[in-house]
PDB file of N, CA and C in Angstrom:
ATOM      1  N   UNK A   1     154.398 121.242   4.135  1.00  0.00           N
ATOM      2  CA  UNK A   1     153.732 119.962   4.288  1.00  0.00           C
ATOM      3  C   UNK A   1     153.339 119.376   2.921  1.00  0.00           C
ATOM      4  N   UNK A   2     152.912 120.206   1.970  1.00  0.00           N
ATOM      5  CA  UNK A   2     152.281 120.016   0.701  1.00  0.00           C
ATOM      6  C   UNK A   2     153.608 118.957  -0.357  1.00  0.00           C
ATOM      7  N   UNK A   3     154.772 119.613   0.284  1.00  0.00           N
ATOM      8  CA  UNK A   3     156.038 119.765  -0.252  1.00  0.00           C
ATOM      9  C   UNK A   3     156.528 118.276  -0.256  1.00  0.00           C
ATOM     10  N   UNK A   4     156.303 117.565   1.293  1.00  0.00           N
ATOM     11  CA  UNK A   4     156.462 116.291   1.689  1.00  0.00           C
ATOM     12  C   UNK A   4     155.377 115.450   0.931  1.00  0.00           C
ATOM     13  N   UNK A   5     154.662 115.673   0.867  1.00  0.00           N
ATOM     14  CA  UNK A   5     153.771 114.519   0.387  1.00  0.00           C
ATOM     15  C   UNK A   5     153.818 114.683  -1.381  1.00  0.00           C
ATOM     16  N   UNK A   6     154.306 115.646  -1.694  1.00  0.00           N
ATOM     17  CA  UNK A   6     154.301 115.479  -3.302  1.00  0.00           C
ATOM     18  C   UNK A   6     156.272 114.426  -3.663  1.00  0.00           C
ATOM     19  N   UNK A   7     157.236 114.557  -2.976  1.00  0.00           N
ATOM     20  CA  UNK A   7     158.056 113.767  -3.064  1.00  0.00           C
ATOM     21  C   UNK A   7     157.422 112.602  -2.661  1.00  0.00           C
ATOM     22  N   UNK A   8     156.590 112.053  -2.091  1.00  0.00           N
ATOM     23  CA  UNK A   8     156.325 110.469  -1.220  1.00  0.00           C
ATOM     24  C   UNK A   8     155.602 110.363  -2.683  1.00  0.00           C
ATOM     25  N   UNK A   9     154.920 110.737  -3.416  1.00  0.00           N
ATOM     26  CA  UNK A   9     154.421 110.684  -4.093  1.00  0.00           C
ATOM     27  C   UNK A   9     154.770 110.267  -5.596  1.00  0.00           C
ATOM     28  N   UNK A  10     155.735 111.253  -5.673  1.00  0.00           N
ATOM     29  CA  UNK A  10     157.024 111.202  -6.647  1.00  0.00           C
ATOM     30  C   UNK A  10     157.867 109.749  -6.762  1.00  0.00           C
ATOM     31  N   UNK A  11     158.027 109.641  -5.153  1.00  0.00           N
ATOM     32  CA  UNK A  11     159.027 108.524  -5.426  1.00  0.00           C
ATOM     33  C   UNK A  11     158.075 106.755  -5.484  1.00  0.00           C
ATOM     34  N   UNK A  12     156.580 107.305  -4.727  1.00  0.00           N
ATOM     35  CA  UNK A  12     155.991 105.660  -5.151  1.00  0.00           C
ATOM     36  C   UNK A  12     155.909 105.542  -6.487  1.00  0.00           C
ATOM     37  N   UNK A  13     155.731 106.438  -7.505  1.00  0.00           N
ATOM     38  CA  UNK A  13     155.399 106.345  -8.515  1.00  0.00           C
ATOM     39  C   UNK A  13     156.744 105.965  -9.523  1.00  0.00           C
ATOM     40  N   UNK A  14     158.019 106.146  -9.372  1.00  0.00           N
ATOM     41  CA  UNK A  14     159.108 106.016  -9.375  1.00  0.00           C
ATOM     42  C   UNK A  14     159.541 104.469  -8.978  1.00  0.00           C
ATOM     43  N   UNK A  15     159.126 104.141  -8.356  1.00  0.00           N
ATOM     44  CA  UNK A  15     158.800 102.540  -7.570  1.00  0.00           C
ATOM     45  C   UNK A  15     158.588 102.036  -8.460  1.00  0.00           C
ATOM     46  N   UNK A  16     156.898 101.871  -8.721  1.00  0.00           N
ATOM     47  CA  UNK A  16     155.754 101.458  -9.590  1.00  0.00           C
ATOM     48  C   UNK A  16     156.607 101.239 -10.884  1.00  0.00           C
ATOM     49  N   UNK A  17     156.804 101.986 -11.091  1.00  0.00           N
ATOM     50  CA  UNK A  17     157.540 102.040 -13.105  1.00  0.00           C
ATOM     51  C   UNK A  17     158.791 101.216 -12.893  1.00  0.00           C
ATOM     52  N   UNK A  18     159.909 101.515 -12.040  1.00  0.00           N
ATOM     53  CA  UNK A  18     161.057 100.559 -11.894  1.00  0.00           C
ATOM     54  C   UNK A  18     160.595  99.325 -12.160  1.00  0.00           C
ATOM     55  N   UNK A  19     159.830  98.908 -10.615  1.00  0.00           N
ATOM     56  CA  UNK A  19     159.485  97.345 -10.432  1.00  0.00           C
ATOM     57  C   UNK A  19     158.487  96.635 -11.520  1.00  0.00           C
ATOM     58  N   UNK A  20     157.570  97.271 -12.387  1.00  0.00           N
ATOM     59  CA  UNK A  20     157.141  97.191 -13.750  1.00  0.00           C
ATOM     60  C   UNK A  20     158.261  96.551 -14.573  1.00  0.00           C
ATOM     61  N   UNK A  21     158.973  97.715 -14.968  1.00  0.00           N
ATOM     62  CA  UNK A  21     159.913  97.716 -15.459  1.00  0.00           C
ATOM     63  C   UNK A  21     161.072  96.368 -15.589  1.00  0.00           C
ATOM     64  N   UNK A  22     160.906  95.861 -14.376  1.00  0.00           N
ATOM     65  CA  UNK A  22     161.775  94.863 -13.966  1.00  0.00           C
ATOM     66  C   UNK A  22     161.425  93.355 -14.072  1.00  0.00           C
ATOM     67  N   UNK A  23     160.029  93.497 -14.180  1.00  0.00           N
ATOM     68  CA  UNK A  23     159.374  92.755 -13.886  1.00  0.00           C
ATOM     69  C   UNK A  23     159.146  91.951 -15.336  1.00  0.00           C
ATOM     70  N   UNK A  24     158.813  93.041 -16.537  1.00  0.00           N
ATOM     71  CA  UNK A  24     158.706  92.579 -17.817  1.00  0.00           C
ATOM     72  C   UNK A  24     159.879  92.393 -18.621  1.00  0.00           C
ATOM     73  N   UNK A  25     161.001  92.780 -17.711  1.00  0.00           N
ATOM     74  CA  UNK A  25     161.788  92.207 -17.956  1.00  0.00           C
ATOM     75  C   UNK A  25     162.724  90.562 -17.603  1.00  0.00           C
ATOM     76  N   UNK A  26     162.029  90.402 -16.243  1.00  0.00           N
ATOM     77  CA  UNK A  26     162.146  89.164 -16.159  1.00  0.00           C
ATOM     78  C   UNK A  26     161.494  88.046 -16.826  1.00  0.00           C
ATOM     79  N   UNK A  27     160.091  88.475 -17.329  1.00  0.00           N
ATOM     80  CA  UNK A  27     159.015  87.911 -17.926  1.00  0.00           C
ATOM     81  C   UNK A  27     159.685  87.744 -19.482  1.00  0.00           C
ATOM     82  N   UNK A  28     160.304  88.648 -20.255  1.00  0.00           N
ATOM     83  CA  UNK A  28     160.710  88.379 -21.275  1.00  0.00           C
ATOM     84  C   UNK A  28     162.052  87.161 -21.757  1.00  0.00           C
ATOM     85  N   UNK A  29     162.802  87.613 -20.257  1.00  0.00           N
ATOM     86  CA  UNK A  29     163.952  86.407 -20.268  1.00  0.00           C
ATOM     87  C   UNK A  29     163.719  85.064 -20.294  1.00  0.00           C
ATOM     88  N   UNK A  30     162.637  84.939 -19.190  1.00  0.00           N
ATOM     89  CA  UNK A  30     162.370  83.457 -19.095  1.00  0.00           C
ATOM     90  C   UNK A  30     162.132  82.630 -20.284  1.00  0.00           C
ATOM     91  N   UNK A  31     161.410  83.864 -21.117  1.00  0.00           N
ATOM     92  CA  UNK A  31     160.913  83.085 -22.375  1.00  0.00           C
ATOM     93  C   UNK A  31     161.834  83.010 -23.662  1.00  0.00           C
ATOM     94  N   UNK A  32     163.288  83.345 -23.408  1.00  0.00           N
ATOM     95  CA  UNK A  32     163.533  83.463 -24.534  1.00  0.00           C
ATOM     96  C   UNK A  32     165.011  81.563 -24.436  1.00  0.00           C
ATOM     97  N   UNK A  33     165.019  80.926 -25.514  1.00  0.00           N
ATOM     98  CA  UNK A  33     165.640  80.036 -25.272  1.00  0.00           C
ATOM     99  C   UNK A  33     166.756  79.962 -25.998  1.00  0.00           C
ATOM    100  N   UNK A  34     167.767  79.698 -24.888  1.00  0.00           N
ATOM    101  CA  UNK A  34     169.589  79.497 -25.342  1.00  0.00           C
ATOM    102  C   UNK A  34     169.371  78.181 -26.167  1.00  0.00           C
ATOM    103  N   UNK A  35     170.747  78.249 -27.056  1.00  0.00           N
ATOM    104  CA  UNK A  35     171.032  77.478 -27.862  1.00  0.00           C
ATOM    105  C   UNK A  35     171.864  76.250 -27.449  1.00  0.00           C
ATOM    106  N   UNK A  36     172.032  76.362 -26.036  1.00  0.00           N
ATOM    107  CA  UNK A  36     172.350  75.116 -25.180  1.00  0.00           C
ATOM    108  C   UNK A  36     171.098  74.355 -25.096  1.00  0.00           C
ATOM    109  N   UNK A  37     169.747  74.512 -25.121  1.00  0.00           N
ATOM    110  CA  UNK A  37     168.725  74.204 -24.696  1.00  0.00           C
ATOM    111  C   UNK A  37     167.982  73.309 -25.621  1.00  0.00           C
ATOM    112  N   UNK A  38     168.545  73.562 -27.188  1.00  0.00           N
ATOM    113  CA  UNK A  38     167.964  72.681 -28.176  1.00  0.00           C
ATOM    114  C   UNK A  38     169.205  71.630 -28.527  1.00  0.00           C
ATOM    115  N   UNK A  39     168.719  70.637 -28.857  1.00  0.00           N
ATOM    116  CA  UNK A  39     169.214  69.383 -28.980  1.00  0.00           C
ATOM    117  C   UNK A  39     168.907  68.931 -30.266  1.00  0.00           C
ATOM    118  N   UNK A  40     170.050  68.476 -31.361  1.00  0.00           N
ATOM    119  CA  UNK A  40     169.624  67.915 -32.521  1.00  0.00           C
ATOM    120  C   UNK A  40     170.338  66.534 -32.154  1.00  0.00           C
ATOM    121  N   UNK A  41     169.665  65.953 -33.152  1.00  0.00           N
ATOM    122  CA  UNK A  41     170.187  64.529 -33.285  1.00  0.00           C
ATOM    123  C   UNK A  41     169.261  63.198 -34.157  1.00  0.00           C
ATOM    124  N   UNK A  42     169.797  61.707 -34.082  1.00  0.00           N
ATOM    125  CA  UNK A  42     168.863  60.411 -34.667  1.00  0.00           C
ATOM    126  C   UNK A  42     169.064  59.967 -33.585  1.00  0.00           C
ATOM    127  N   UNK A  43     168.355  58.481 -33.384  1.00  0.00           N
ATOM    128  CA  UNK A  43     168.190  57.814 -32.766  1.00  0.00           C
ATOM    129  C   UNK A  43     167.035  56.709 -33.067  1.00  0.00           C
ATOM    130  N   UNK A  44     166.437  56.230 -31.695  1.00  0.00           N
ATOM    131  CA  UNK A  44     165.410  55.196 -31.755  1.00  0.00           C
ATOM    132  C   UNK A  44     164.388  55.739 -30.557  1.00  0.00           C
ATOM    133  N   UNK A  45     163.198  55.174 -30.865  1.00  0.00           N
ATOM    134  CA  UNK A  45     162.421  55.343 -29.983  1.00  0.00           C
ATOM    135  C   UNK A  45     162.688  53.574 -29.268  1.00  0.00           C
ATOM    136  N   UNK A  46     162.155  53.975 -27.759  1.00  0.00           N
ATOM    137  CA  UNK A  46     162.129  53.143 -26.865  1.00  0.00           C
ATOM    138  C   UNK A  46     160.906  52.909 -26.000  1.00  0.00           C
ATOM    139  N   UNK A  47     160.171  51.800 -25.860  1.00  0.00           N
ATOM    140  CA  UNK A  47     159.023  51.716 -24.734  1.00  0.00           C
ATOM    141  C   UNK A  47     159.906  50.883 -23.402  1.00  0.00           C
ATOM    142  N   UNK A  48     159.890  51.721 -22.764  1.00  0.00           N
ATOM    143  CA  UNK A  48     160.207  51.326 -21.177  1.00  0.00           C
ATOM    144  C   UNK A  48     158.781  50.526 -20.767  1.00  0.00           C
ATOM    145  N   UNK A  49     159.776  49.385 -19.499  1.00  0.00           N
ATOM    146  CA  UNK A  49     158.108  48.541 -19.198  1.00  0.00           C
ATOM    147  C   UNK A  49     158.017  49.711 -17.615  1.00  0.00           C
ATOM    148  N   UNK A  50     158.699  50.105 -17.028  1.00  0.00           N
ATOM    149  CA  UNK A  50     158.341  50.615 -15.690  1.00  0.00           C
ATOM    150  C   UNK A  50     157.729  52.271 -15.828  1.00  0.00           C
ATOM    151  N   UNK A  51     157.389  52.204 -14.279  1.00  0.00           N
ATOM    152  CA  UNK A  51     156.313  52.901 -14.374  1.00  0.00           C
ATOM    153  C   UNK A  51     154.873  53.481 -15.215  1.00  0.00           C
ATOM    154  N   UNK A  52     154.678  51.823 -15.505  1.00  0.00           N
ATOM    155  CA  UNK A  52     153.030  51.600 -16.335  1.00  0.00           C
ATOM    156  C   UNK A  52     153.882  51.771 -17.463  1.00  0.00           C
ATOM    157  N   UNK A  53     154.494  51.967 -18.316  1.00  0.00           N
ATOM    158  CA  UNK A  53     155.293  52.071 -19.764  1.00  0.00           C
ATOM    159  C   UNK A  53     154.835  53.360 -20.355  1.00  0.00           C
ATOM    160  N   UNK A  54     156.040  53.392 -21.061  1.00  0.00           N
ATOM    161  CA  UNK A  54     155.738  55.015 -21.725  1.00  0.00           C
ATOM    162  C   UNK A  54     157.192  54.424 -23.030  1.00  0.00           C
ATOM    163  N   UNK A  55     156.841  55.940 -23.571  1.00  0.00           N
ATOM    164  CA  UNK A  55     157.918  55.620 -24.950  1.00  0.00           C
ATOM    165  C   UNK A  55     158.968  57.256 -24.736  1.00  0.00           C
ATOM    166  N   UNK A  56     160.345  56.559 -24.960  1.00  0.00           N
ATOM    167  CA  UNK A  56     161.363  57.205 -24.678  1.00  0.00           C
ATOM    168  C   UNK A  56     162.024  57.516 -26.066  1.00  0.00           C
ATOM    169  N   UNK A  57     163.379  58.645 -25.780  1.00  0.00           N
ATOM    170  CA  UNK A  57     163.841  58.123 -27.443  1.00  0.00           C
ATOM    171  C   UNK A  57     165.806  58.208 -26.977  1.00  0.00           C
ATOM    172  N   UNK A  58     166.010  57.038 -27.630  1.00  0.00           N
ATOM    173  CA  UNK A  58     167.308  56.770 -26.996  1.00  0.00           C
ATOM    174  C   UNK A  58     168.510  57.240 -27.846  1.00  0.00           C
ATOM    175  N   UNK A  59     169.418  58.208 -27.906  1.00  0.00           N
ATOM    176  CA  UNK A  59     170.143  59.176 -29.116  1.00  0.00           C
ATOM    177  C   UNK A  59     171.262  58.124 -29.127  1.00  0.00           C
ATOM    178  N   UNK A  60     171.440  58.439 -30.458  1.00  0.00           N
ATOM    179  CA  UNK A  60     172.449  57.724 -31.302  1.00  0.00           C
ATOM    180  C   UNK A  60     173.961  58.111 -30.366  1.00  0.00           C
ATOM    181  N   UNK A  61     174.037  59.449 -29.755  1.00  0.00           N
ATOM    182  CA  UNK A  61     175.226  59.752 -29.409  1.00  0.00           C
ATOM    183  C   UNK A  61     175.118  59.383 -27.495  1.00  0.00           C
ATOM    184  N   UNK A  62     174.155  58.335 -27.103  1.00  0.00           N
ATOM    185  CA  UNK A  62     174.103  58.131 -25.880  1.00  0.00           C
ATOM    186  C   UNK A  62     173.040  59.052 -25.013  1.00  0.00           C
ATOM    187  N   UNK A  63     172.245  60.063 -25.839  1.00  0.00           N
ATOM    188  CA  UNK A  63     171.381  60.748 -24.228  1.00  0.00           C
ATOM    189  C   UNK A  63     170.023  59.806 -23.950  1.00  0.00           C
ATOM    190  N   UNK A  64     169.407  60.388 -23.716  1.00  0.00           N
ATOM    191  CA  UNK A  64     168.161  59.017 -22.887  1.00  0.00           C
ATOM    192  C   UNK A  64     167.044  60.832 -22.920  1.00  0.00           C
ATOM    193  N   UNK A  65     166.430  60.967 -23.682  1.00  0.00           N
ATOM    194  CA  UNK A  65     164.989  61.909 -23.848  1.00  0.00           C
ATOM    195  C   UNK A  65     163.196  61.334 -22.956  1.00  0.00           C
ATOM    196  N   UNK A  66     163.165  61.958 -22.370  1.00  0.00           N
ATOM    197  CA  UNK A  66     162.039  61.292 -22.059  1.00  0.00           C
ATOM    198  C   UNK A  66     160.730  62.337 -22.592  1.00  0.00           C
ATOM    199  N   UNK A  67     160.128  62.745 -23.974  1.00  0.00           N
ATOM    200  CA  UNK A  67     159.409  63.805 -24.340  1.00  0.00           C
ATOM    201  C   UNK A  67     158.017  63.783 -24.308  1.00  0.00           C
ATOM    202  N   UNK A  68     157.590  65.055 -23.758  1.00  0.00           N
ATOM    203  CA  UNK A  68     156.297  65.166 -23.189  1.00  0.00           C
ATOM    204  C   UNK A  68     155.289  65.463 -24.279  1.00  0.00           C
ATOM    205  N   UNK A  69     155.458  65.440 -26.138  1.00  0.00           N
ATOM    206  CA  UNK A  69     154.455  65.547 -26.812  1.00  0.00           C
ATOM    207  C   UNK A  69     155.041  64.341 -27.749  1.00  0.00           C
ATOM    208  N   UNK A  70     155.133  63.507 -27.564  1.00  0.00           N
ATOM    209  CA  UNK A  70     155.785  62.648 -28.687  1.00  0.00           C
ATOM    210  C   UNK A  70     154.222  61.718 -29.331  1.00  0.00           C
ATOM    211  N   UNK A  71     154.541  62.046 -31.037  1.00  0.00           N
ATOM    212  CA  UNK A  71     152.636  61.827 -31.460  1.00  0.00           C
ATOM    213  C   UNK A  71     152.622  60.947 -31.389  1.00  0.00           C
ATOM    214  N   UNK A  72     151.398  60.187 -31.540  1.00  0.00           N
ATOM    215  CA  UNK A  72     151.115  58.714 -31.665  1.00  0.00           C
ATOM    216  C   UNK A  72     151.523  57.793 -32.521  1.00  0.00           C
ATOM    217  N   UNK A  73     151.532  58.467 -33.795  1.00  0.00           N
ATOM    218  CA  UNK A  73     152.380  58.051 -35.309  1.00  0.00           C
ATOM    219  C   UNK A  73     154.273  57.180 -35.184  1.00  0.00           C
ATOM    220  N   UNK A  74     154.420  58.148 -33.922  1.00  0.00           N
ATOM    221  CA  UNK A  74     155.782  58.117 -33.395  1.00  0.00           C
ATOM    222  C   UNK A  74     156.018  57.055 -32.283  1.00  0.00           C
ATOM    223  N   UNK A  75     155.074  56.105 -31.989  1.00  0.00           N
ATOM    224  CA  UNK A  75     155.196  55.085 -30.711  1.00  0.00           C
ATOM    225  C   UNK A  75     155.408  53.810 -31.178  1.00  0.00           C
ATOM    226  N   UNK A  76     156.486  53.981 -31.411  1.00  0.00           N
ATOM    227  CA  UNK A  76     156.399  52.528 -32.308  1.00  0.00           C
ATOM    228  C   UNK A  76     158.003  51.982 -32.165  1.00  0.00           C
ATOM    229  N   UNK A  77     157.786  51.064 -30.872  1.00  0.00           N
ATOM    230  CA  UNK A  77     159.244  50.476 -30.318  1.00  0.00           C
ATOM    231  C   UNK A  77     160.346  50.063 -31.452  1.00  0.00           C
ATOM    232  N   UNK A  78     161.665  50.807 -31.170  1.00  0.00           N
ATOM    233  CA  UNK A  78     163.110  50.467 -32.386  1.00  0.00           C
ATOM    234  C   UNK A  78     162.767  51.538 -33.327  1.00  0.00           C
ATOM    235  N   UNK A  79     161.589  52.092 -33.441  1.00  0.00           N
ATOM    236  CA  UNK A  79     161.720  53.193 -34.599  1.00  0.00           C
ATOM    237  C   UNK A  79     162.856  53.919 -34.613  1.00  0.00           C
ATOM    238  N   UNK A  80     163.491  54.009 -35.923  1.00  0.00           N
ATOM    239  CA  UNK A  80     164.954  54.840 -35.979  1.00  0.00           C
ATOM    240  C   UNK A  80     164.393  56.200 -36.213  1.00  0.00           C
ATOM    241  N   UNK A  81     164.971  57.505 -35.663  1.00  0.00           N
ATOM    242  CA  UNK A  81     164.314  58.662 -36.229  1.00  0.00           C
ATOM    243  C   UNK A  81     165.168  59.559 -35.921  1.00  0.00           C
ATOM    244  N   UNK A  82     165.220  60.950 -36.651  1.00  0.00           N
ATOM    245  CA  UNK A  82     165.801  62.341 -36.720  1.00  0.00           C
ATOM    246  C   UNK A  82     164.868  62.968 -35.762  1.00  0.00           C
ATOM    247  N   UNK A  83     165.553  63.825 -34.723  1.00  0.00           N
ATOM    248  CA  UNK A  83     164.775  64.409 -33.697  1.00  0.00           C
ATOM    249  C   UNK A  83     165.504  66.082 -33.886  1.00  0.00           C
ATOM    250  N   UNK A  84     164.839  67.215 -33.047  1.00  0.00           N
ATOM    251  CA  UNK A  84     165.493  68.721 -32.590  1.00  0.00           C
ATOM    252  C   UNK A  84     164.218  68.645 -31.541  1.00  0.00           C
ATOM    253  N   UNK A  85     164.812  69.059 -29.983  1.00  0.00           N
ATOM    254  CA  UNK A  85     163.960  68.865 -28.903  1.00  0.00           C
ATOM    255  C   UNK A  85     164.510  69.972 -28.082  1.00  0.00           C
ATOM    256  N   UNK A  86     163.946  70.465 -27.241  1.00  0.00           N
ATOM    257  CA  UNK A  86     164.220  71.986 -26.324  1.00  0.00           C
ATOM    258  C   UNK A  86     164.200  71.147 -24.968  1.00  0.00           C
ATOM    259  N   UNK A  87     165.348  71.345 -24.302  1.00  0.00           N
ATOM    260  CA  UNK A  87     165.240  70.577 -23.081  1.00  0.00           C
ATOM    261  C   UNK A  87     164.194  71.204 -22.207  1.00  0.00           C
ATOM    262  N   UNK A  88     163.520  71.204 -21.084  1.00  0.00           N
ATOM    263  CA  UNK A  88     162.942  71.562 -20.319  1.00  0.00           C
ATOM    264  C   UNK A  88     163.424  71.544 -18.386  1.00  0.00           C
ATOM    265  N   UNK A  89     164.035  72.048 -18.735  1.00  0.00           N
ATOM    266  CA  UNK A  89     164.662  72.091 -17.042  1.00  0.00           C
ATOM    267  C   UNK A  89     163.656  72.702 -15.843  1.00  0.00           C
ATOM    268  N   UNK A  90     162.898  73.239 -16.236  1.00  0.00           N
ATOM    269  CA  UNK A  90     161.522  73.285 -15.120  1.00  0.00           C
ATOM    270  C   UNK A  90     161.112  72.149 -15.232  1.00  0.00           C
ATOM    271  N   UNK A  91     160.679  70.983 -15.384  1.00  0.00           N
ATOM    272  CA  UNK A  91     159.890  70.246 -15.273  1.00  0.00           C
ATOM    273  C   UNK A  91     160.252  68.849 -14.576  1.00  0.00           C
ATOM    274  N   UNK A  92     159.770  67.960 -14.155  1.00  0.00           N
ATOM    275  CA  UNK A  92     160.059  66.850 -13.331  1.00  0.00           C
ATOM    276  C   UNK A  92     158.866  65.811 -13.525  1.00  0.00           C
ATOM    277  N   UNK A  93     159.616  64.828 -14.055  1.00  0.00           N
ATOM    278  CA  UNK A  93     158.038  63.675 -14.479  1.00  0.00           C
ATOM    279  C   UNK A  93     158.901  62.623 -13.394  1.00  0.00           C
ATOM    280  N   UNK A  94     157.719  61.161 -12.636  1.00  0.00           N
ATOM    281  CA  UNK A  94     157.734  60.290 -12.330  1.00  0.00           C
ATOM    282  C   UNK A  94     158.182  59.092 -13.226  1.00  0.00           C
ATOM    283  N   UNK A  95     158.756  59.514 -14.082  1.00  0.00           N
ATOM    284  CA  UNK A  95     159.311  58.240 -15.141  1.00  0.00           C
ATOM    285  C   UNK A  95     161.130  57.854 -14.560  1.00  0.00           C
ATOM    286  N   UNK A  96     161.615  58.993 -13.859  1.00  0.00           N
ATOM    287  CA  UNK A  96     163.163  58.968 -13.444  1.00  0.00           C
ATOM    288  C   UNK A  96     163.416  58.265 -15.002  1.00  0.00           C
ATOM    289  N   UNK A  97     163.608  59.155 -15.810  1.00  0.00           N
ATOM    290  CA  UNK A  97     164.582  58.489 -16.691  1.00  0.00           C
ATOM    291  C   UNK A  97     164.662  59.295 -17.958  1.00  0.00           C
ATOM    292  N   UNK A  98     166.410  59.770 -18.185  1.00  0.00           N
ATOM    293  CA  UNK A  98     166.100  60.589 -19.323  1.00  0.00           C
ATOM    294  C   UNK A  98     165.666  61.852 -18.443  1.00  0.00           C
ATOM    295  N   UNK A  99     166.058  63.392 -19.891  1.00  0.00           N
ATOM    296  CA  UNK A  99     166.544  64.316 -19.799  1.00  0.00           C
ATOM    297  C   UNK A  99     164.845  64.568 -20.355  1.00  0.00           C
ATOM    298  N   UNK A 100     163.631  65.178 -19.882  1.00  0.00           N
ATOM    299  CA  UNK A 100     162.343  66.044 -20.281  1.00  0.00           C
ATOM    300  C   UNK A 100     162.387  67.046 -21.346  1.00  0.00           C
ATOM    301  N   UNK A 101     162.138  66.424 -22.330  1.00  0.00           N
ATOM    302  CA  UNK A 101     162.191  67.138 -23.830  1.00  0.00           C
ATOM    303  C   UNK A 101     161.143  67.648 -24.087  1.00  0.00           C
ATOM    304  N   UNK A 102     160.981  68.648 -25.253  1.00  0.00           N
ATOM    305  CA  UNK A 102     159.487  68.786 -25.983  1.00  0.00           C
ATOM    306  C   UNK A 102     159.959  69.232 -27.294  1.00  0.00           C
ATOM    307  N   UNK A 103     159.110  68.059 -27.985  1.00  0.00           N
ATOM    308  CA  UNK A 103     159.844  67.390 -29.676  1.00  0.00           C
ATOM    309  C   UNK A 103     159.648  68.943 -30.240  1.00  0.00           C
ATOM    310  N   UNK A 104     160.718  69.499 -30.908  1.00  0.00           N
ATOM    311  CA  UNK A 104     160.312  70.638 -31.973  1.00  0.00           C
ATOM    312  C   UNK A 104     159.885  69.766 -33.327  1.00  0.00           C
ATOM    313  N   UNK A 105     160.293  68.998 -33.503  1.00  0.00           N
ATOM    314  CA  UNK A 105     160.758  68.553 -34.962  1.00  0.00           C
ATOM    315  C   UNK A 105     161.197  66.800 -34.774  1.00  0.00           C
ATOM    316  N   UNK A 106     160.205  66.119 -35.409  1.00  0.00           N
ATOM    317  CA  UNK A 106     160.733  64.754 -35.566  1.00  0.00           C
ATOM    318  C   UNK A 106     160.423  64.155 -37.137  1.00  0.00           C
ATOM    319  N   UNK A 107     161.301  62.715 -37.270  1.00  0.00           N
ATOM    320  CA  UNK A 107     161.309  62.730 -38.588  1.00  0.00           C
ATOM    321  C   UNK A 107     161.499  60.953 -38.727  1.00  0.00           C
ATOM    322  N   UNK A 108     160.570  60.047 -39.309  1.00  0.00           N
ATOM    323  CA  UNK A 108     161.042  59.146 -39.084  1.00  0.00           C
ATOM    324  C   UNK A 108     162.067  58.386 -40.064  1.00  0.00           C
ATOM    325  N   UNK A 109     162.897  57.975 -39.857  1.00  0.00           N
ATOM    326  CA  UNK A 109     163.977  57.323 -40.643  1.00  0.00           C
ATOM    327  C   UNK A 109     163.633  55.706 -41.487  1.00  0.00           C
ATOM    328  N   UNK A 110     162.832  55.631 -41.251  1.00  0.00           N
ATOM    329  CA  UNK A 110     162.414  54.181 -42.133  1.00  0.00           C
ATOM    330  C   UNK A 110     162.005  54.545 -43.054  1.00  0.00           C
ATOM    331  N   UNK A 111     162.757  53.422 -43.771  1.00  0.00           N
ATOM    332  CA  UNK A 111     162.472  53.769 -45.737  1.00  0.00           C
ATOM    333  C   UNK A 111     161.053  52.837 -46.162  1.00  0.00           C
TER     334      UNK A 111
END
């Protein structure tokens, strides 16, 4: 009897460490980011009038950014600028427009 309960024992604990195991490993993936995910490029910033207005940045090579830390320094409609932005594919804003960025690196292009 002693015999049975030290395997049940054996194997929750065997459990425990796997699913740990598995777990910090999922936790580490999420966080680590592909190089599909960053975006370089110039462009312009844009103030959209819909949905109450917000400021966009429109890429020289055609994408449409809609970024969720863009500074204040940086709101300034037609501004030409050098951007590197990490897309964000979890996220979903009420603006419908443009791909949800978060600026690594901006740079403004006016002399």
């Amino acid at each position: 009897m002693l015999k049975k309960h030290y395997y049940l024992v054996i194997g929750c604990i065997s459990l425990f460490c796997v699913g740990s195991l598995l777990g910090f490993w999922v936790i580490t993936k999420s966080n680590e980011t592909d190089d599909d995910d960053i975006i370089s490029g110039t462009g312009k910033i844009v103030f959209l009038y819909f949905e109450g207005g917000f400021f966009g940045i429109l890429a020289d090579d055609g994408g449409y950014y809609d970024p969720i830390n863009l500074p204040n320094e940086f709101k300034i409609d037609g501004l030409l600028i050098e951007f590197k932005v990490k897309t964000l594919h979890d996220r979903m804003s009420f603006h419908m427009w443009g791909e949800i960025v978060e600026l690594l690196y901006i740079k403004s292009l006016f002399k």
